[in-house]
N, C-alpha and C. Protein backbone atom coordinates (compact mmCIF):
# COMPACT_ATOMS: atom_id res chain seq x y z
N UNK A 1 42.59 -36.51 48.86
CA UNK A 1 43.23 -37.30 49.94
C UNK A 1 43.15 -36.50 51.25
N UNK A 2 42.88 -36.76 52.11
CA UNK A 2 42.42 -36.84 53.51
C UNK A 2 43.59 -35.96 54.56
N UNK A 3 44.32 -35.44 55.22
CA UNK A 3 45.32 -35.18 55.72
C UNK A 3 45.13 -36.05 57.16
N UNK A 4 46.40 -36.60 57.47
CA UNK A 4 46.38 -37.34 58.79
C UNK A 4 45.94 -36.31 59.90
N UNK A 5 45.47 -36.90 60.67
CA UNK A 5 45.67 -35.87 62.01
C UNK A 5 46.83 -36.04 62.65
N UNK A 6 47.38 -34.63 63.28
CA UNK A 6 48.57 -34.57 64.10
C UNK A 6 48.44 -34.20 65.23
N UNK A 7 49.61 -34.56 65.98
CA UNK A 7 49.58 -33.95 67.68
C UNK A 7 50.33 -32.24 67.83
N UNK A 8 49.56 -31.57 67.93
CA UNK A 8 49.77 -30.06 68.09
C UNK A 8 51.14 -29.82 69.44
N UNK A 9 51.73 -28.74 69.20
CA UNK A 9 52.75 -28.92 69.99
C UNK A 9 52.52 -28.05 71.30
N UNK A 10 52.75 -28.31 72.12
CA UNK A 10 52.47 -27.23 73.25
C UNK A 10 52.58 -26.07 73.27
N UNK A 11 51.63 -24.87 73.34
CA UNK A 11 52.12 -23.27 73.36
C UNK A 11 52.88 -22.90 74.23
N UNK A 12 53.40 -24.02 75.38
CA UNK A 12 54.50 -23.30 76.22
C UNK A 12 55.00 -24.69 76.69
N UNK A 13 56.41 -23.88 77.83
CA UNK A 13 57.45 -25.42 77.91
C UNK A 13 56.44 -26.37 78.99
N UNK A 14 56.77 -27.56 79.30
CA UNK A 14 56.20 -28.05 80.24
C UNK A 14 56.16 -27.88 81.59
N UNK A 15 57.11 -26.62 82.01
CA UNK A 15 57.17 -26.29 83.03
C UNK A 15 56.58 -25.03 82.96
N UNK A 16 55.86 -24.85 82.46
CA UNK A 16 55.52 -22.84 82.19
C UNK A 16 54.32 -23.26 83.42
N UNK A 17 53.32 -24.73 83.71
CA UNK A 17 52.13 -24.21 84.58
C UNK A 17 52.69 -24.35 85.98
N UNK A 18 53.78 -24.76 86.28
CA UNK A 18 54.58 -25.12 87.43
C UNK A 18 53.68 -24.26 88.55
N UNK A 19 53.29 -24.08 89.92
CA UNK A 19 53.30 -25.33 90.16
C UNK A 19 52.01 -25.66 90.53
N UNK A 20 51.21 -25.09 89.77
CA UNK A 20 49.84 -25.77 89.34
C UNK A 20 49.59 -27.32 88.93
N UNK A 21 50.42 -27.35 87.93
CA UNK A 21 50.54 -28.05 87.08
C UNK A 21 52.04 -28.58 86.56
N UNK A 22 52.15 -30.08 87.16
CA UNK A 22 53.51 -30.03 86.86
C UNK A 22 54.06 -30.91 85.88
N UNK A 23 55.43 -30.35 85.28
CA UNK A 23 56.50 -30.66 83.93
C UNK A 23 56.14 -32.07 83.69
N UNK A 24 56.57 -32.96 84.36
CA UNK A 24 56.20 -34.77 84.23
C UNK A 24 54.74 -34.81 84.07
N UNK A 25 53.84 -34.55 84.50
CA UNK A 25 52.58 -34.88 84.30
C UNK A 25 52.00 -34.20 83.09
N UNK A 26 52.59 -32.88 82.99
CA UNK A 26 52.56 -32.40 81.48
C UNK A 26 52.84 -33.10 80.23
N UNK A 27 54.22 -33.11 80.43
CA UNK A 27 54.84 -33.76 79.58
C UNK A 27 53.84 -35.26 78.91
N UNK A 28 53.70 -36.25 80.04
CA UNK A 28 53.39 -37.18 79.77
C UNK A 28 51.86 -37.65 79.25
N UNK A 29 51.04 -36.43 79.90
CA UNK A 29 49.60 -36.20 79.05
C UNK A 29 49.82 -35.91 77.38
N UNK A 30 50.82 -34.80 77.27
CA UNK A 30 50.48 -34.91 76.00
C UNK A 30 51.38 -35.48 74.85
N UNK A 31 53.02 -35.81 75.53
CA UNK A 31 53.32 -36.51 74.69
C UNK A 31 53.38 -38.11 74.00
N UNK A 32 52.44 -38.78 75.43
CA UNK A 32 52.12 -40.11 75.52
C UNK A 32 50.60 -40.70 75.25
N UNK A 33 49.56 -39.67 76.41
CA UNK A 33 48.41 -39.94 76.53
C UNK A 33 47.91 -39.11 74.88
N UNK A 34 47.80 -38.42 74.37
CA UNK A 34 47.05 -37.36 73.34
C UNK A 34 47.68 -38.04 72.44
N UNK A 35 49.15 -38.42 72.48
CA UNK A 35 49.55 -38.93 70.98
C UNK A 35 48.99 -40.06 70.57
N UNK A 36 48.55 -41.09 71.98
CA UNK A 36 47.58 -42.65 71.17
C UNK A 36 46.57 -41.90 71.14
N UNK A 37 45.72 -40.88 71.19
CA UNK A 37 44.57 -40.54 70.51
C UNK A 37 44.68 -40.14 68.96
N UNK A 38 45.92 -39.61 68.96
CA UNK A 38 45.92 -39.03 67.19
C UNK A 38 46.49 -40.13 66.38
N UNK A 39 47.28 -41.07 67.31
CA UNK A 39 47.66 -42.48 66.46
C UNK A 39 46.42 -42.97 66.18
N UNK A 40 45.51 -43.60 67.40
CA UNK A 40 44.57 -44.19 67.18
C UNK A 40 43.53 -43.88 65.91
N UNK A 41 43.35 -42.58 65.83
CA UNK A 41 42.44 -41.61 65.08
C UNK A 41 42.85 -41.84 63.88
N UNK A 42 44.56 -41.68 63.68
CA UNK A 42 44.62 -42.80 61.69
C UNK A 42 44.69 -43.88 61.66
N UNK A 43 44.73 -44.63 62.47
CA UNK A 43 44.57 -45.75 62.16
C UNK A 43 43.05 -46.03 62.05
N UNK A 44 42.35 -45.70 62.88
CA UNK A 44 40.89 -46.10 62.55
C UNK A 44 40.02 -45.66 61.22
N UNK A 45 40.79 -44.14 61.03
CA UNK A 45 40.35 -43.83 59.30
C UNK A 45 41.06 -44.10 58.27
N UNK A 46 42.60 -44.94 58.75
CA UNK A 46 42.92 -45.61 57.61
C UNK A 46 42.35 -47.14 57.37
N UNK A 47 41.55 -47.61 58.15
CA UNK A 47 41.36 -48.75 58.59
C UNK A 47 39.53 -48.96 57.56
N UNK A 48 38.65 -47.54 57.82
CA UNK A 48 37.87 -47.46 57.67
C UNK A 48 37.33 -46.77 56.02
N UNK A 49 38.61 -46.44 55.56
CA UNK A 49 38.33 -45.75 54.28
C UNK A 49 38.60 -47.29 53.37
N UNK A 50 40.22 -48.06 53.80
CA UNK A 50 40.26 -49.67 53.47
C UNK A 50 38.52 -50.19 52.90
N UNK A 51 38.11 -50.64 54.61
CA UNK A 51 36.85 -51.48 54.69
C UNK A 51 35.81 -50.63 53.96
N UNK A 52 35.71 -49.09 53.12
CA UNK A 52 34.98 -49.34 52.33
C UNK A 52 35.05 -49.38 51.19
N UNK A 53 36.15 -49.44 51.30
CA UNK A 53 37.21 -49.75 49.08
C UNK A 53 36.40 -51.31 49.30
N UNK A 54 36.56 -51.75 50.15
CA UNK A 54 36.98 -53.66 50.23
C UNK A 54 35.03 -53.78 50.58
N UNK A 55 34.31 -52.71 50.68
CA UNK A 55 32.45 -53.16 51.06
C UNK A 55 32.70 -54.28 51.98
N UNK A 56 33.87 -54.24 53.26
CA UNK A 56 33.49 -54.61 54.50
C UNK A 56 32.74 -54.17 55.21
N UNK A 57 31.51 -54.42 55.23
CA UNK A 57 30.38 -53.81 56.05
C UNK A 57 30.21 -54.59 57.39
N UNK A 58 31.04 -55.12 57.59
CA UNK A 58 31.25 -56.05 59.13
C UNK A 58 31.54 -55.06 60.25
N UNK A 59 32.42 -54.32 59.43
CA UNK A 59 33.32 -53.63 60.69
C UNK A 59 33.06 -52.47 60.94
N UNK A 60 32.28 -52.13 60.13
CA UNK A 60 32.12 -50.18 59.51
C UNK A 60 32.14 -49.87 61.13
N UNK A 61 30.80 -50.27 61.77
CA UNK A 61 30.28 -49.76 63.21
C UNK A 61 31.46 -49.77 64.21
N UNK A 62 31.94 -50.83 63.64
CA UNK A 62 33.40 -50.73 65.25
C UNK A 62 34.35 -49.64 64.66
N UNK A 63 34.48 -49.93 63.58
CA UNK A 63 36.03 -48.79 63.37
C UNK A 63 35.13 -47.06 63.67
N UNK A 64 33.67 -47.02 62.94
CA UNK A 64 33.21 -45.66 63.14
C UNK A 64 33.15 -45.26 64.70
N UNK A 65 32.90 -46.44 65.78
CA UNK A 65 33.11 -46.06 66.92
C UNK A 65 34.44 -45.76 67.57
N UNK A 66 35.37 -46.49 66.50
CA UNK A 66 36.73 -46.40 67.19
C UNK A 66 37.65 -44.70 66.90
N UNK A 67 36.54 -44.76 65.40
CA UNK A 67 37.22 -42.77 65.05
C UNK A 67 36.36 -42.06 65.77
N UNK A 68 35.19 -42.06 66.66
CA UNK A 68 34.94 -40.97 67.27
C UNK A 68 35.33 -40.77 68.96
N UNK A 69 35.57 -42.19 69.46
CA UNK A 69 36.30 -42.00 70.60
C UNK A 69 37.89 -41.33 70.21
N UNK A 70 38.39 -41.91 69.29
CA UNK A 70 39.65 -41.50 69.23
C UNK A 70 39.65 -39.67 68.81
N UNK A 71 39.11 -38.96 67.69
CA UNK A 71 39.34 -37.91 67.42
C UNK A 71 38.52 -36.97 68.52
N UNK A 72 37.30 -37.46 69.37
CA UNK A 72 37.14 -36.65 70.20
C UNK A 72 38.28 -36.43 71.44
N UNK A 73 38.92 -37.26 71.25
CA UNK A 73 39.86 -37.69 72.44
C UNK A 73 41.09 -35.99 71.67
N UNK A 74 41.34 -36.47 70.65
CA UNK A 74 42.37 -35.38 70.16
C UNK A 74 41.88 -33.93 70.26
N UNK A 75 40.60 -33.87 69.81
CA UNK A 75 40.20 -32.27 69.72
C UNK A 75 40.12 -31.90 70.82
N UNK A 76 39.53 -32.67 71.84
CA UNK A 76 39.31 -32.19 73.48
C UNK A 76 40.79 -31.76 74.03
N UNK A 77 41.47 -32.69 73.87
CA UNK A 77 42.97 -32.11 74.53
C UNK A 77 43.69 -31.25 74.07
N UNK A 78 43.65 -31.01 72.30
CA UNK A 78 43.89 -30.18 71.93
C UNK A 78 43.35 -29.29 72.33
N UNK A 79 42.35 -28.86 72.84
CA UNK A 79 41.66 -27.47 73.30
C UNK A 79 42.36 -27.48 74.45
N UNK A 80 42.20 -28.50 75.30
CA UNK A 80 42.53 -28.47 76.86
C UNK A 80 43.91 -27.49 76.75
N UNK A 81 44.72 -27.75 75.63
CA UNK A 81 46.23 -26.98 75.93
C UNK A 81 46.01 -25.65 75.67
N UNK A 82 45.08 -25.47 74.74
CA UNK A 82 44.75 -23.99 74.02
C UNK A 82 44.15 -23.15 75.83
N UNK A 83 43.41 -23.66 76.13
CA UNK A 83 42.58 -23.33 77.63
C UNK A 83 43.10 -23.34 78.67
N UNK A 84 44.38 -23.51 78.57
CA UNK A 84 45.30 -23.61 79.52
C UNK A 84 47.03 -22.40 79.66
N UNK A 85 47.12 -21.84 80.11
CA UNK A 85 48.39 -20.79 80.04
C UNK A 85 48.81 -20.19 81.18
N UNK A 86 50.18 -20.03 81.14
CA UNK A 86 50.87 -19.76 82.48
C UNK A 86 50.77 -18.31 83.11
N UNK A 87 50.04 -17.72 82.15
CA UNK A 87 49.03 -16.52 82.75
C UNK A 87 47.55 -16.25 82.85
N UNK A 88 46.94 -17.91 83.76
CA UNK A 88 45.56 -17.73 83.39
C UNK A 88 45.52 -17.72 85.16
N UNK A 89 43.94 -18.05 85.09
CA UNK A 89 43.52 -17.95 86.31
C UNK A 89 42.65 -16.51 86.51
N UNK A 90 41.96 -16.34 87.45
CA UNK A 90 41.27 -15.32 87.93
C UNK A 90 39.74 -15.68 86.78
N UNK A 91 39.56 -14.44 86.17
CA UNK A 91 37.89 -14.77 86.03
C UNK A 91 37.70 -13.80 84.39
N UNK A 92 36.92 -14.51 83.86
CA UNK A 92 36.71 -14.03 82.74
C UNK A 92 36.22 -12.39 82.40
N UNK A 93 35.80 -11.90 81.29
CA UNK A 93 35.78 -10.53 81.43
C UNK A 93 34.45 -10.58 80.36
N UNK A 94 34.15 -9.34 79.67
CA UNK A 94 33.53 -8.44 78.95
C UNK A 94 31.92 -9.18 78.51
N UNK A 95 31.66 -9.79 77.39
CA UNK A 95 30.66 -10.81 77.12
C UNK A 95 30.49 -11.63 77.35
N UNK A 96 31.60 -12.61 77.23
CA UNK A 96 31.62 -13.79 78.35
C UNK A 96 31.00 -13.98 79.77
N UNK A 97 31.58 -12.97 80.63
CA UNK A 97 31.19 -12.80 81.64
C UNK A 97 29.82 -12.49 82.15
N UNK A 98 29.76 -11.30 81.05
CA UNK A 98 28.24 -11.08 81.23
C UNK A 98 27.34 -12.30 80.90
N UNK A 99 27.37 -12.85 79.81
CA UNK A 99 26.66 -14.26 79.99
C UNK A 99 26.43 -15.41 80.55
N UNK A 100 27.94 -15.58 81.29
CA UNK A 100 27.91 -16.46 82.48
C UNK A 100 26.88 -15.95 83.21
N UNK A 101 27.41 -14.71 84.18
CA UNK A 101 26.21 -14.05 84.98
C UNK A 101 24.91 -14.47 84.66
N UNK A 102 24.38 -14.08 83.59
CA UNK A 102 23.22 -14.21 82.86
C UNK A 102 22.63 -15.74 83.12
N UNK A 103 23.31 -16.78 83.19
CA UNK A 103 22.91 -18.01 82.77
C UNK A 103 22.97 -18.67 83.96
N UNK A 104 24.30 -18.81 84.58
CA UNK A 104 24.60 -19.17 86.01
C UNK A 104 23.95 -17.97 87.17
N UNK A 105 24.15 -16.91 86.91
CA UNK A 105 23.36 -16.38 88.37
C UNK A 105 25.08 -15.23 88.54
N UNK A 106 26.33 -16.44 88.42
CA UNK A 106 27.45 -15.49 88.94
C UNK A 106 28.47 -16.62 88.48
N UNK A 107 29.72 -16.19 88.38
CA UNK A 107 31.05 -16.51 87.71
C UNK A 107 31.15 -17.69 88.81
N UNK A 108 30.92 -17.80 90.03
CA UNK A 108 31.07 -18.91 91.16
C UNK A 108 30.50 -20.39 90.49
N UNK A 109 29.23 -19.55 91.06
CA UNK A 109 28.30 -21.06 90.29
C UNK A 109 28.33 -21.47 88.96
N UNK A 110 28.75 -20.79 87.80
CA UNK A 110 29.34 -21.62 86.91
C UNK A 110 30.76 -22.68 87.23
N UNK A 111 31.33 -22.06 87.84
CA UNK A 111 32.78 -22.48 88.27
C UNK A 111 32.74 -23.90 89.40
N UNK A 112 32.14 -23.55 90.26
CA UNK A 112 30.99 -24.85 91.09
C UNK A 112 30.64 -25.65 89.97
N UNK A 113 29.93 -25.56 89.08
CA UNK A 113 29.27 -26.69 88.94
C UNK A 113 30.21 -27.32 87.70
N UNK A 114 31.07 -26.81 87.12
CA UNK A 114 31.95 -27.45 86.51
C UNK A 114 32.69 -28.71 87.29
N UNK A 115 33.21 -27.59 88.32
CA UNK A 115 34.15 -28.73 88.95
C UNK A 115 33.62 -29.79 89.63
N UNK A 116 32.19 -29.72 90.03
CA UNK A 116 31.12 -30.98 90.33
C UNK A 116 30.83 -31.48 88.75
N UNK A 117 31.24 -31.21 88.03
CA UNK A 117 30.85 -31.96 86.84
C UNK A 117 32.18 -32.91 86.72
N UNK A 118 33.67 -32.59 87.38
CA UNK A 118 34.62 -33.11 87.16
C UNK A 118 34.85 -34.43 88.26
N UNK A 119 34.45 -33.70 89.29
CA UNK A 119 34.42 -34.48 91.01
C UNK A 119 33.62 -35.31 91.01
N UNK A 120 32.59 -35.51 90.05
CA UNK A 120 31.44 -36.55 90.64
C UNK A 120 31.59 -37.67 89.25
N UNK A 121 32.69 -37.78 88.44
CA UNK A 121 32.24 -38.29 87.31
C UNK A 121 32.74 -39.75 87.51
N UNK A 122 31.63 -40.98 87.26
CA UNK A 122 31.75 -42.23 87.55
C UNK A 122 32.83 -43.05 86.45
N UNK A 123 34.00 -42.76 86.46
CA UNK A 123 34.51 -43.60 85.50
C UNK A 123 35.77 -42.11 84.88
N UNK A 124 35.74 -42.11 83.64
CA UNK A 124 36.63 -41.35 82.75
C UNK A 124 35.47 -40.32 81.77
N UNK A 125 36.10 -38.87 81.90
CA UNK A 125 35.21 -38.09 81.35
C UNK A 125 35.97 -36.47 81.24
N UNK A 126 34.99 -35.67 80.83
CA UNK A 126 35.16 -34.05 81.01
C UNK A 126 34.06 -33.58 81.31
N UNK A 127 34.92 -31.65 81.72
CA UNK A 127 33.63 -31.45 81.95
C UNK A 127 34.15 -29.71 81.24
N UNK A 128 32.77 -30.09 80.43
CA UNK A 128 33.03 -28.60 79.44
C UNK A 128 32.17 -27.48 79.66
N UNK A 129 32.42 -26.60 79.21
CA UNK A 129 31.50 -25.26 79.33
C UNK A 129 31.30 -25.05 78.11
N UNK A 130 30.16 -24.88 76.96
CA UNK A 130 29.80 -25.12 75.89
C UNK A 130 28.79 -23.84 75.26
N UNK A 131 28.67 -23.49 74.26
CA UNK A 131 27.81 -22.95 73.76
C UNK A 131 26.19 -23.74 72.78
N UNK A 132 25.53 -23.74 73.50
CA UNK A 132 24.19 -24.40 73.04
C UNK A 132 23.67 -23.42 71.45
N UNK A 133 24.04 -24.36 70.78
CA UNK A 133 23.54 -23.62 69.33
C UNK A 133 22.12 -23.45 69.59
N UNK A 134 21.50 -24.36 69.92
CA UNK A 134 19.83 -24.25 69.50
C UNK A 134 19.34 -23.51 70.60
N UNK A 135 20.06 -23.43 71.83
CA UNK A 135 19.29 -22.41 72.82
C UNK A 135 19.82 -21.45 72.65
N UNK A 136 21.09 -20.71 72.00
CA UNK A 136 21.17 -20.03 72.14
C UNK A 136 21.98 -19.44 73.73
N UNK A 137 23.03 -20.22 74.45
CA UNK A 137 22.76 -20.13 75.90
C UNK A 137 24.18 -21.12 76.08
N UNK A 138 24.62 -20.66 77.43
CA UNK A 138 25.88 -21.63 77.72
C UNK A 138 25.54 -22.79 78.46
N UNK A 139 25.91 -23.80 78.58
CA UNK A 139 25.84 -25.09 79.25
C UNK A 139 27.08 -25.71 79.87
N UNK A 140 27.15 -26.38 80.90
CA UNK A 140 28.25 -26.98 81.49
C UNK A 140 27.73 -28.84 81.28
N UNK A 141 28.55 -29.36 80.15
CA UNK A 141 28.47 -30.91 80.35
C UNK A 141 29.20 -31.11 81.21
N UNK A 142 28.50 -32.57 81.49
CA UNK A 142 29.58 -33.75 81.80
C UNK A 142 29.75 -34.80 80.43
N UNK A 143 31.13 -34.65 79.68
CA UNK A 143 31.02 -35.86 78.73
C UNK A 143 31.73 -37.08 79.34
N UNK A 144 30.89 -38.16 79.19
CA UNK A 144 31.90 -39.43 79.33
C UNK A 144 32.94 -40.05 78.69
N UNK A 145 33.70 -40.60 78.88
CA UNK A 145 35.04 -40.79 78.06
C UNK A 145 35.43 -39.58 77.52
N UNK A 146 34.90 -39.64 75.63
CA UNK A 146 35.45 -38.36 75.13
C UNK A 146 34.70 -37.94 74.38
N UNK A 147 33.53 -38.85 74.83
CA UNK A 147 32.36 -38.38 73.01
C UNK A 147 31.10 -38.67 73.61
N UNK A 148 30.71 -39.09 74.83
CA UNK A 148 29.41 -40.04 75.28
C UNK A 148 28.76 -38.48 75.69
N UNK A 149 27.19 -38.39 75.90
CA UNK A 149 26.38 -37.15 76.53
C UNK A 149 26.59 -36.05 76.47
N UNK A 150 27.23 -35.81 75.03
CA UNK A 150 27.35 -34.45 74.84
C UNK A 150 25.78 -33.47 74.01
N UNK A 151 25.67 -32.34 74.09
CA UNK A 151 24.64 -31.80 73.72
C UNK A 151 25.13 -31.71 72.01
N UNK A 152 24.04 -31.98 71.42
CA UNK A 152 24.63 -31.96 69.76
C UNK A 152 24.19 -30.65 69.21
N UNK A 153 25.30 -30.29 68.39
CA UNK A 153 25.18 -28.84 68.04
C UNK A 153 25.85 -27.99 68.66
N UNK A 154 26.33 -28.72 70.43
CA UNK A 154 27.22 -27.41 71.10
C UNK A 154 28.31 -27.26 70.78
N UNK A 155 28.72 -26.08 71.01
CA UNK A 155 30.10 -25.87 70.97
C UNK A 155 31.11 -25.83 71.85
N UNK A 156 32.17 -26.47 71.95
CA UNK A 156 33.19 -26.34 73.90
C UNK A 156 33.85 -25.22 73.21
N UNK A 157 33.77 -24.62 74.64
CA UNK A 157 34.75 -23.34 75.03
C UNK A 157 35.88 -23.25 75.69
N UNK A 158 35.64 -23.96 76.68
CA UNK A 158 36.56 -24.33 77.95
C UNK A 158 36.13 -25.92 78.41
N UNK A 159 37.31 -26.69 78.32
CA UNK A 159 37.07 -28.01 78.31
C UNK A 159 38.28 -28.35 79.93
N UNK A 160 38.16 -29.72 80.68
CA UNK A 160 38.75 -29.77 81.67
C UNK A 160 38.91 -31.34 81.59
N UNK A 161 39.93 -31.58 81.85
CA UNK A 161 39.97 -33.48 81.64
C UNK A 161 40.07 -34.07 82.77
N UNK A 162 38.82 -34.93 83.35
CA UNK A 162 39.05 -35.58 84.11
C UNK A 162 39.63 -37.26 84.11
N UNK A 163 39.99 -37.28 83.31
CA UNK A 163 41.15 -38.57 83.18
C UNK A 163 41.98 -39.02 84.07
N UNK A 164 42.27 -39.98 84.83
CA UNK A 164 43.16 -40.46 85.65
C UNK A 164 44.58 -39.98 84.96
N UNK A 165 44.63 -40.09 84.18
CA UNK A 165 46.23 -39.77 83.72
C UNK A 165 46.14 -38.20 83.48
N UNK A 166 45.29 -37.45 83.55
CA UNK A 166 45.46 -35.84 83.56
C UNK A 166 45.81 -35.30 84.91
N UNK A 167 45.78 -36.34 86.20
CA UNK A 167 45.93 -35.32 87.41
C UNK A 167 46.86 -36.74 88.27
N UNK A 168 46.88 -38.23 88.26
CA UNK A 168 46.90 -38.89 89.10
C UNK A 168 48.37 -38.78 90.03
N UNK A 169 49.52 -38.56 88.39
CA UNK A 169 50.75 -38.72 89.36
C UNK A 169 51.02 -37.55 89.76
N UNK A 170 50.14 -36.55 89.76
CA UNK A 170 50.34 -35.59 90.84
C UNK A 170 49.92 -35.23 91.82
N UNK A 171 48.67 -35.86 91.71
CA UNK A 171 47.43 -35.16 92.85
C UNK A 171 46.78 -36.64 93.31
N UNK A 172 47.45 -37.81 92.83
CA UNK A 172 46.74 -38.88 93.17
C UNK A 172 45.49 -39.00 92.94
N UNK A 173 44.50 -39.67 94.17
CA UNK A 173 43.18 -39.72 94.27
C UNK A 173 42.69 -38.79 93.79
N UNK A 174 43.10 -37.25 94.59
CA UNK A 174 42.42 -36.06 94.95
C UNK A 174 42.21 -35.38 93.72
N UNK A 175 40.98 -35.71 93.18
CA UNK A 175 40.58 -34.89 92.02
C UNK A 175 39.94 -33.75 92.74
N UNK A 176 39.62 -33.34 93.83
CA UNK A 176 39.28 -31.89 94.15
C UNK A 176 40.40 -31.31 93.90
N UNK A 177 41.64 -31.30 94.33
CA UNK A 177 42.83 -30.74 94.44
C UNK A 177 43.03 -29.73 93.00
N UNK A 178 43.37 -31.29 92.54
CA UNK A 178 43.43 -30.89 90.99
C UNK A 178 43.03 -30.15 90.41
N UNK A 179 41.26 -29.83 90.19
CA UNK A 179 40.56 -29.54 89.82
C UNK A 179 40.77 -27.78 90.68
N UNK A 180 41.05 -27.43 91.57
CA UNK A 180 41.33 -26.48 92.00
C UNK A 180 42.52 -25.97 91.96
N UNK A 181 43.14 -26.35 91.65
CA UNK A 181 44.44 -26.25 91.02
C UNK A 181 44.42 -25.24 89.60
N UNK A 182 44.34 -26.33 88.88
CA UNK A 182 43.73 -25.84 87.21
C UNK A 182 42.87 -24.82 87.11
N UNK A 183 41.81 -24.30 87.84
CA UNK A 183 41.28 -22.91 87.78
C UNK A 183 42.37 -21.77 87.93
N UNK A 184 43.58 -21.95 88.16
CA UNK A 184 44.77 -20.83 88.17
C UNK A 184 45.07 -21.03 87.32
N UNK A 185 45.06 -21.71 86.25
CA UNK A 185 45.62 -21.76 84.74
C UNK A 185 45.26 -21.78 83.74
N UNK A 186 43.29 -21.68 83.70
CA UNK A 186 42.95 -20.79 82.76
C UNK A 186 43.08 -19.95 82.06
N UNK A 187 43.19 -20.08 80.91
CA UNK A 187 43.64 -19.10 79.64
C UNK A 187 42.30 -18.16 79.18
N UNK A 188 41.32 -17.55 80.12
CA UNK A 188 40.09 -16.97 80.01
C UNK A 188 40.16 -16.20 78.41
N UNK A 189 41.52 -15.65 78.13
CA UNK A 189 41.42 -15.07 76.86
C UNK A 189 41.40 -15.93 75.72
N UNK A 190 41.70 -17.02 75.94
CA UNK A 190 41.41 -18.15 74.89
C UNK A 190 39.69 -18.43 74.71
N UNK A 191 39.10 -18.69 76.26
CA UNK A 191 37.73 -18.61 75.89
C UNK A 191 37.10 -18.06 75.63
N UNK A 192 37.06 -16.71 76.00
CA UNK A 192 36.37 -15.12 75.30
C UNK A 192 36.89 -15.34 73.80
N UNK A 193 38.15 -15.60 73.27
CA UNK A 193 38.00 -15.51 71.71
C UNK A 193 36.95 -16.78 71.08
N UNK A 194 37.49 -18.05 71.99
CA UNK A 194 36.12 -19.07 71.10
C UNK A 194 34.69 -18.12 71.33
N UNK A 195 34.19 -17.34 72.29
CA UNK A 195 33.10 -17.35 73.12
C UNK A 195 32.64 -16.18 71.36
N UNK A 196 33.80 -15.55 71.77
CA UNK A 196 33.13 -14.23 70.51
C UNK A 196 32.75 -14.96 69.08
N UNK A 197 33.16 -15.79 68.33
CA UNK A 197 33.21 -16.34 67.24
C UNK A 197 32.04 -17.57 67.24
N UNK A 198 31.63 -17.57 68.40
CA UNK A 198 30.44 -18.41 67.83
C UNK A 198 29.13 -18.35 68.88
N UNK A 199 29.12 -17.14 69.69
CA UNK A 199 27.79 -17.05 70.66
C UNK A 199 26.52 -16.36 69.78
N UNK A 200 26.92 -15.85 68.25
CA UNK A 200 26.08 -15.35 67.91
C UNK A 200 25.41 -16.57 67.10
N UNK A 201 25.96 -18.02 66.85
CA UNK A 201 25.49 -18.43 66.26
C UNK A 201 24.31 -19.40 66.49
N UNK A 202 23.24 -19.69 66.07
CA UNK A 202 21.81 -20.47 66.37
C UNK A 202 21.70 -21.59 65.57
N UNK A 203 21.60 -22.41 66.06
CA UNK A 203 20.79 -23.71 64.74
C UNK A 203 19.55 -24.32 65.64
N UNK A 204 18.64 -24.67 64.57
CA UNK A 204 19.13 -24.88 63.15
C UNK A 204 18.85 -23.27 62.14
């Protein structure tokens, strides 16, 4: 038997990113917006394990689309909180760093082109910093919604939500704001630990 998915609890209060990031808009990302992703997410695999006891083959495609918008929706935000801490900000360090360098040129222009990955996005999306299994090499997506144009095989490191409900009732329109904002609340030691645990790895 399967374990439901759950909504992870915040590593700090909702006021810890203050005033980066504030308590109400906290609060309400993850105890409103993230929780219909992990609702959604059993219901669509309780929905979909049903339709294949019952060889409803009508629906398979909608409910399989409906569990990967939904659980990408959970894992992404779940990271987003992990990537996020009231002692982040400033700039990554040791291997990490050096590979940014390496790939981007300098810690800027990775950091640039993220947040143009966040600023320019037509609709609802993220924008991640990833480890490319098959190159071997870091990448900055843009994913749409929560699952659309992602590189397959990568891995996110550092993920950023550009969702209307991740910045609006604070920053309104101004997703630059935002987005500059949230670079002070990087949890860089969260990404150096994903970064160490899987940059050595290649596929196929």
């Amino acid at each position: 038997m399967s374990t439901p998915y759950s909504l992870p609890d915040l590593p700090y209060d909702y006021s810890a990113l203050e005033p980066h990031y504030e308590a109400r808009t906290l609060e309400l990302h993850h105890d409103k917006h993230h929780s219909t992703y992990v609702d959604g997410a059993n219901t669509a695999s309780e929905k979909l394990t049903a339709a294949r006891s019952d060889a409803d083959d009508e629906h398979l495609v909608e409910l399989e689309q409906a569990l990967a918008f939904n659980v990408s929706g959970h894992l992404l935000h779940s990271m987003f909180w992990q990537n996020l801490s009231p002692d982040g900000g400033d700039k990554p360090t040791g291997e990490l760093a050096a590979s940014i360098d390496d790939q981007f040129g300098a810690f800027d222009a990775c950091r640039t082109q993220m947040s143009r990955a966040i600023t320019t996005l037509q609709g609802s999306g993220w924008a991640t910093l990833v480890w490319d299994t098959l190159g071997g090499r870091l990448q900055v997506t843009q994913v749409r919604d929560h699952q659309h144009n992602q590189i397959q095989g990568a891995v996110p490191l550092l993920v950023i939500d550009g969702w209307e409900h991740a910045f609006y009732l604070q920053f309104g329109p101004d997703k630059e704001s935002y987005v500059e904002s949230i670079w002070n609340v990087v949890n860089w030691m969260d990404v150096e630990s994903r970064f160490a645990q899987v940059s050595r790895l290649v596929l196929p």
